[in-house]
Protein backbone atom coordinates (compact mmCIF):
# COMPACT_ATOMS: atom_id res chain seq x y z
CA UNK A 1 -11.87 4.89 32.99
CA UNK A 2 -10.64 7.49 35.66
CA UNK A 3 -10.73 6.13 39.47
CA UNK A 4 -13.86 7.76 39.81
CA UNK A 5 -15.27 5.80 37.21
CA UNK A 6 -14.66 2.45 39.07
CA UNK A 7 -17.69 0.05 39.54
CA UNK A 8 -18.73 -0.99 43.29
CA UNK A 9 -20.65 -3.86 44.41
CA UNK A 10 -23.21 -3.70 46.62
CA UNK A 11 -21.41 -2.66 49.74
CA UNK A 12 -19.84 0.06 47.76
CA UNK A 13 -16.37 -2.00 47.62
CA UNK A 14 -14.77 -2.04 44.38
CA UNK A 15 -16.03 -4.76 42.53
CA UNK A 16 -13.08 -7.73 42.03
CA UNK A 17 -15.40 -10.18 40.15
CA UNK A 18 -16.44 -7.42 37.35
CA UNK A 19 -12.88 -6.58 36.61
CA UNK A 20 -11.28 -10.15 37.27
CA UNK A 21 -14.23 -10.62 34.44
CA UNK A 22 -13.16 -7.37 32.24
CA UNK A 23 -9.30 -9.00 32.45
CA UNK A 24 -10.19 -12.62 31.36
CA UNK A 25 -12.22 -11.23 28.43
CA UNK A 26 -9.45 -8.33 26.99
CA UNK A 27 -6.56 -11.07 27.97
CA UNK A 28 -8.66 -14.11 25.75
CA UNK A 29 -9.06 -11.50 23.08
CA UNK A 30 -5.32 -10.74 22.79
CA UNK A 31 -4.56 -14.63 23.43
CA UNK A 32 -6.74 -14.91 20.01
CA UNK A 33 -4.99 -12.08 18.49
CA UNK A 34 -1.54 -12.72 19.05
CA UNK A 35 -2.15 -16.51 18.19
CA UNK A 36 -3.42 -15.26 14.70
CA UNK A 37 -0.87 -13.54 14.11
CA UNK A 38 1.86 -15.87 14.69
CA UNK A 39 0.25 -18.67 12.77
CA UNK A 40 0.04 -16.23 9.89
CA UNK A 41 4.10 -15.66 10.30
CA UNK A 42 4.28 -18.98 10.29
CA UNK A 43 2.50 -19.64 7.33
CA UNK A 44 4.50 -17.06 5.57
CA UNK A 45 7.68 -19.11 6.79
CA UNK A 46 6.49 -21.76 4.93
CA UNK A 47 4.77 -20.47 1.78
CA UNK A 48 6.71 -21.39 -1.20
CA UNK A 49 6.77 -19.05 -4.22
CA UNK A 50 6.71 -20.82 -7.60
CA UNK A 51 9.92 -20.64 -10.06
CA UNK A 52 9.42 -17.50 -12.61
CA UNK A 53 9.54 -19.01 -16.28
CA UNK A 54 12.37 -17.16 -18.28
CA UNK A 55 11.91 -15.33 -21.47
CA UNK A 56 15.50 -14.84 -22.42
CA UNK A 57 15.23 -18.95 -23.71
């Protein structure tokens, strides 16, 4: 979006409530994003491989 792409209201200010709006949504998505990928580091953290069998017995 260049600056003469920005949305007015109806007096032809630049519209706070749309982009306080725009923010919450695109911060909520990363919030989600970044939360799923730390519990997924976590879980790796705590995944436990099984012992390999030997063949040389």
């Amino acid at each position: 979006m260049t600056e003469q792409d920005l949305k007015l209201d109806a007096r032809g200010n630049v519209d706070v409530d749309y982009y306080v709006k725009l923010a919450r949504q695109q911060r909520n998505q990363y919030m989600g994003e970044l939360g799923a990928a730390f519990a997924s580091k976590v879980k790796a953290l705590f995944r436990v491989a099984p012992p390999r069998m030997s063949t040389s017995h």
